[in-house]
Protein backbone atom coordinates (compact mmCIF):
# COMPACT_ATOMS: atom_id res chain seq x y z
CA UNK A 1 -5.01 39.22 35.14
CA UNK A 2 -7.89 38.24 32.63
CA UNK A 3 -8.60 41.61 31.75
CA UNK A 4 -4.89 42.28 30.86
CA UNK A 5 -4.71 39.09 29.37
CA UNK A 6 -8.03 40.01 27.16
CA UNK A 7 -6.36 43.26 26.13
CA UNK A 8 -3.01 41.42 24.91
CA UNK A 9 -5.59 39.28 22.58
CA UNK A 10 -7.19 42.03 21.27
CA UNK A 11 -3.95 43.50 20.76
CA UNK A 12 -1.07 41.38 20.08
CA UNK A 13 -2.86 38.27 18.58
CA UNK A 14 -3.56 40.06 15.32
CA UNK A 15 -0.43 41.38 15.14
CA UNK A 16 1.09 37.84 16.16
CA UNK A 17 -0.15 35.92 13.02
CA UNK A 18 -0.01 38.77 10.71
CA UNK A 19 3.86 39.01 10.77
CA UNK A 20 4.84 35.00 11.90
CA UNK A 21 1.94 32.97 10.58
CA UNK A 22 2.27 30.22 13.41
CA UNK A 23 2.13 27.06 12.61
CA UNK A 24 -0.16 25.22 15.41
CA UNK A 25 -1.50 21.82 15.88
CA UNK A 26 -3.76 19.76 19.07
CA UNK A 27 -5.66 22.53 19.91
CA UNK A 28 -8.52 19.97 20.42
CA UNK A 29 -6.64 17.98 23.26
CA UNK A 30 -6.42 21.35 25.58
CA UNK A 31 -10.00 21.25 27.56
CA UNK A 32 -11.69 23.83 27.21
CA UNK A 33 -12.67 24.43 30.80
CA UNK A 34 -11.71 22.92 34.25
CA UNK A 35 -7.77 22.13 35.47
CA UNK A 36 -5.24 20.56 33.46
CA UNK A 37 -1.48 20.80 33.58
CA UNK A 38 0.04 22.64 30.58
CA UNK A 39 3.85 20.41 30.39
CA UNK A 40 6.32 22.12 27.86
CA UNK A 41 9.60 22.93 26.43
CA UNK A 42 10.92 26.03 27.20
CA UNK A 43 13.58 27.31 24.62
CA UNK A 44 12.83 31.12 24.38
CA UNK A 45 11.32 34.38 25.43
CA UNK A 46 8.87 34.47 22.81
CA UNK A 47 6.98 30.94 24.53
CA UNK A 48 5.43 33.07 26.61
CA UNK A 49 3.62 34.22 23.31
CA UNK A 50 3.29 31.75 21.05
CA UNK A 51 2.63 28.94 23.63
CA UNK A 52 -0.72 30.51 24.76
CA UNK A 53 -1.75 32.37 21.45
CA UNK A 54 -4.25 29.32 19.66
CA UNK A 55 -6.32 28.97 23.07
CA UNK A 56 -8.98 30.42 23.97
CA UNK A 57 -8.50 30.71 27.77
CA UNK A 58 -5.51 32.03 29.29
CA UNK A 59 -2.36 29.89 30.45
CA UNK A 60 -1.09 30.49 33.99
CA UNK A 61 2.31 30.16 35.31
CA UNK A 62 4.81 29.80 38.41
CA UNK A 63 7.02 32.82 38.79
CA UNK A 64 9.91 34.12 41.46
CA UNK A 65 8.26 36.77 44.04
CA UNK A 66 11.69 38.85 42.10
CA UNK A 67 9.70 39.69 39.20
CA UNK A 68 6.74 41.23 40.70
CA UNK A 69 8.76 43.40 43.93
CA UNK A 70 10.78 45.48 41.89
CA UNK A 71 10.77 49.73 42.42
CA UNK A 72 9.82 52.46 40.26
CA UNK A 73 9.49 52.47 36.61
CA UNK A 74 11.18 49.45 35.68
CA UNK A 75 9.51 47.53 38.52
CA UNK A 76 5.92 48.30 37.53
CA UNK A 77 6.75 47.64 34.24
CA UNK A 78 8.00 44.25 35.02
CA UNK A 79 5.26 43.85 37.12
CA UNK A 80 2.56 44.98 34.62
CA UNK A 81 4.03 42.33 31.76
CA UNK A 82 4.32 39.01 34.16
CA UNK A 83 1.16 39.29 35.40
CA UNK A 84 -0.33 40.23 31.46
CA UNK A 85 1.16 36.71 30.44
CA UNK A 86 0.07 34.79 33.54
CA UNK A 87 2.79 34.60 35.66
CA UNK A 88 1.72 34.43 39.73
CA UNK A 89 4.31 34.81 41.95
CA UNK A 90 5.28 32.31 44.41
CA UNK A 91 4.44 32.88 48.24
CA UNK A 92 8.25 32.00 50.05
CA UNK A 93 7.93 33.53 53.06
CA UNK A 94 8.46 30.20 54.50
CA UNK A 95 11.89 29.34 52.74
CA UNK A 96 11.20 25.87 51.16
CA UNK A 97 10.75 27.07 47.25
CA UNK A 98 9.83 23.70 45.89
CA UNK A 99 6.95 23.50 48.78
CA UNK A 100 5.69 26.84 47.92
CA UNK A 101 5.84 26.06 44.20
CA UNK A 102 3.53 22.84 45.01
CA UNK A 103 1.13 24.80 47.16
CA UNK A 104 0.96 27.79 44.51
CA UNK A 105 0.47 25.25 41.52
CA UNK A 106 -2.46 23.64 43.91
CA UNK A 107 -4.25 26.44 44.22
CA UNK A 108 -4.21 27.19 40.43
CA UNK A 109 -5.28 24.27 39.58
CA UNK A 110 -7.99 23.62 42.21
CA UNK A 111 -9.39 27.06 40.65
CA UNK A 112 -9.88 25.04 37.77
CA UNK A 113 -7.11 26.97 35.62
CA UNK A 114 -4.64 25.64 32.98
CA UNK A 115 -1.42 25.97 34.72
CA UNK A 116 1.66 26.11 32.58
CA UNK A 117 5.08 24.25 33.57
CA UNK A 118 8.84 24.33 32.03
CA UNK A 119 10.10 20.94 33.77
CA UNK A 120 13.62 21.55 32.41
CA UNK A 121 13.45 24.57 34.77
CA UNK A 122 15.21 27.12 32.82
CA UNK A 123 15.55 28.03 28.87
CA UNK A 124 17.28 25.24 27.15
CA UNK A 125 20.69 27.01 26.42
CA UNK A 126 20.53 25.22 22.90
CA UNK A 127 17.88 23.99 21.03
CA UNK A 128 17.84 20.62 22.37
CA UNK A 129 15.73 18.75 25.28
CA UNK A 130 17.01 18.46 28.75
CA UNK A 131 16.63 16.33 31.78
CA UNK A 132 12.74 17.65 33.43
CA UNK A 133 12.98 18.04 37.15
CA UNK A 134 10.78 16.12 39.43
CA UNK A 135 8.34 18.75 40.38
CA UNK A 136 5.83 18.66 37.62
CA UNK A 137 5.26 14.48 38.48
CA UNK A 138 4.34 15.80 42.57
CA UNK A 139 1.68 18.23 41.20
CA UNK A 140 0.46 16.03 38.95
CA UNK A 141 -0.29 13.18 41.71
CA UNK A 142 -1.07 15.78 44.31
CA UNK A 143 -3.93 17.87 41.58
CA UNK A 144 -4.88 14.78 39.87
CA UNK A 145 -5.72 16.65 36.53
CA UNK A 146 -5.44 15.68 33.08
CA UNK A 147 -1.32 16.32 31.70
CA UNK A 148 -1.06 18.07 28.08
CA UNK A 149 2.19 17.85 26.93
CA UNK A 150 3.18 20.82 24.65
CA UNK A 151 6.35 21.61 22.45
CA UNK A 152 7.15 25.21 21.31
CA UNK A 153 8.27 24.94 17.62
CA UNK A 154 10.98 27.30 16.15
CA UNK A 155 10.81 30.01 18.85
CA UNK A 156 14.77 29.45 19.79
CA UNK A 157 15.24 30.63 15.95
CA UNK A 158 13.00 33.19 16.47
CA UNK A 159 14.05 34.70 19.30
CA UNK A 160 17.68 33.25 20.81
CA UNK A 161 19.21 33.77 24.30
CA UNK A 162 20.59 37.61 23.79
CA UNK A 163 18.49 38.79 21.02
CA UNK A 164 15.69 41.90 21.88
CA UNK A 165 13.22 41.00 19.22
CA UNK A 166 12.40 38.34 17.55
CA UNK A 167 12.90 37.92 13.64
CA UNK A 168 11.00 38.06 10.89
CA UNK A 169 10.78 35.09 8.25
CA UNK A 170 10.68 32.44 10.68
CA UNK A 171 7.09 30.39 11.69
CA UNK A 172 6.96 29.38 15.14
CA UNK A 173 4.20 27.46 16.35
CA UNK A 174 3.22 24.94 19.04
CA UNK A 175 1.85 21.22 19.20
CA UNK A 176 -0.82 20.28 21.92
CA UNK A 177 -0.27 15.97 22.48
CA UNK A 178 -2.59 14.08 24.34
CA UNK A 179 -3.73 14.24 27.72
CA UNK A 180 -1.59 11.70 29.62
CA UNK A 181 -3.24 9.82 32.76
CA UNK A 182 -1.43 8.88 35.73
CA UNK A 183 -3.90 7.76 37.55
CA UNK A 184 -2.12 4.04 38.22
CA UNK A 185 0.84 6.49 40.34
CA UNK A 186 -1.69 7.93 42.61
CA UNK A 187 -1.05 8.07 46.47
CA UNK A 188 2.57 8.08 45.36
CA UNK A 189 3.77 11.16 45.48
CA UNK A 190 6.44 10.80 47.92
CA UNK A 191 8.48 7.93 45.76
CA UNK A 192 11.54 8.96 44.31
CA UNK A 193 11.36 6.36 41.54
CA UNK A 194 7.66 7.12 40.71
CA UNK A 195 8.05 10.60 40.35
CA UNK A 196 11.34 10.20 38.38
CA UNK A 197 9.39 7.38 35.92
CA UNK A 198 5.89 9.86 35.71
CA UNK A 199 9.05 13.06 34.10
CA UNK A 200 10.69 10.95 32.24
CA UNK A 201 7.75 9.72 30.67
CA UNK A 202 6.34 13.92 30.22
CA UNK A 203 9.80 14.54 28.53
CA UNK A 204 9.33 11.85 26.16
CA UNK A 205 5.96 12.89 25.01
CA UNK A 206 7.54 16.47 24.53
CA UNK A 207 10.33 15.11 22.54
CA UNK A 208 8.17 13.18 20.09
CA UNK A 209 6.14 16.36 19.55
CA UNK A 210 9.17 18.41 19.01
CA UNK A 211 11.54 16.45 17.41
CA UNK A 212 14.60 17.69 19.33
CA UNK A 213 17.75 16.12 20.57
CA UNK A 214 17.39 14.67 24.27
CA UNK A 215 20.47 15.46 26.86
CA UNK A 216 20.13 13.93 30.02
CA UNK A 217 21.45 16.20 32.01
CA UNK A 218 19.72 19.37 33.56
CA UNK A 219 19.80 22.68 31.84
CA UNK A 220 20.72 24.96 34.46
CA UNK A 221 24.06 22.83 35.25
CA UNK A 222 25.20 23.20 31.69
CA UNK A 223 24.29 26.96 31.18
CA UNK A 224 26.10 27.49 34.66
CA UNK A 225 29.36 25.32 33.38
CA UNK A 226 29.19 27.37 30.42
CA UNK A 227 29.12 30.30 32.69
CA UNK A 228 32.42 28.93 34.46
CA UNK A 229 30.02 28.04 37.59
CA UNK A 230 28.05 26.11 39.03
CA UNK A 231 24.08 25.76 39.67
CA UNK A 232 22.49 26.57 42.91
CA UNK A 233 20.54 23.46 44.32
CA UNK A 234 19.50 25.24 47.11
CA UNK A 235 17.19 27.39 45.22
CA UNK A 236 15.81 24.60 43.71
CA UNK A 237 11.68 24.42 43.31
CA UNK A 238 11.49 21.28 41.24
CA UNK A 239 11.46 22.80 38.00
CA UNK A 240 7.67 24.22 38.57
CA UNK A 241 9.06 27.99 37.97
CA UNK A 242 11.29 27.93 35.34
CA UNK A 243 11.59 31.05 33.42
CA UNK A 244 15.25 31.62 33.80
């Protein structure tokens, strides 16, 4: 994946701040090597972009085995981009996808990679915050590395649910906050409570970073009652692959 991603710097990056200027900010709390969980909001296609483009090392994330099995052109294509932007696939051979989530994340991180996470799960289907799913608080008391909250800025503008390309005329950008310790929750990672307390507390820092609108409810139950459904808890992985 580095190579690719190397290319896509050399290619895109130029091209990236030439036509949207992005507005970024915190680059300084992001370490520059060793593991560290990358927490953000996820409100568009183009986060994949603009959330990774001020760093100097790559951003990996969780992704559904889905994207990388498909056939022929389409397929390798899909292929070819998730694994240019960082996406690894998740190993679910063994049916439990919040598990394999955990134990992909793990691995990551004990690499000593940034590994990116969209708690909420899913694209926000508006521009506002929702409810983070307890995943993200189990791998950070199981990794024990340093959380940087992160909040994409503008990207639903730039790019809404529906629309091919992004415009032109609007800055996107993204904020880096502090690294948040967690340390006093360790050896907990099996308490309900804890693990609800150590999200809330991620979604917080988010929302004073972006300024948006909190809903405490999770995003995939709205966009599926919107939808006229309902959401699927079975294929739940506690939020730690959410590019829906």
């Amino acid at each position: 994946m580095l190579w690719f991603w190397i290319l896509l710097r050399i290619v895109l990056s130029p091209i990236l701040y030439l036509l949207w200027w992005p507005r970024n900010e915190g680059m300084r709390n992001v370490p520059l090597r060793g593991p560290a969980l990358m927490v953000s909001n996820h409100l568009s296609f183009a986060d994949h972009f603009f959330g990774p483009l001020p760093l100097l090392r790559p951003i990996y994330f969780i992704g559904k085995g889905e994207y990388f099995t498909g056939k022929g052109i389409k397929g390798l294509i899909s292929k070819g981009f998730f694994t240019g932007v960082g996406v690894v696939p998740v190993d679910r051979t063994g049916g439990d996808a919040a598990e394999a989530a955990l134990q992909t994340g793990l691995r990551i991180l004990g690499e000593g990679k940034l590994l990116g996470i969209y708690p909420e799960g899913t694209r926000a289907p508006d521009n506002r915050l929702y409810r983070g799913k307890t995943g993200v608080a189990r791998l950070a008391l199981k990794s024990r590395v340093p959380v940087i909250p992160m909040a994409m800025i503008n990207t639903f503008e730039l790019m809404p649910p529906g629309r091919p390309l992004p415009r032109l005329g609007v800055r996107p950008g993204v904020r880096f906050g502090k690294p948040m310790d967690f340390s006093r929750f360790y050896g907990r990672e099996d308490d309900h409570e804890v693990l609800r307390q150590i999200t809330d507390e991620i979604m917080a820092a988010i929302r004073e970073l972006s300024g948006q609108e909190y809903v405490d409810r999770y995003a995939a139950e709205v966009k599926a009652e919107a939808a006229g459904g309902r959401a699927r808890p079975a294929d739940d992985d506690g939020g730690l692959s959410g590019h829906g």
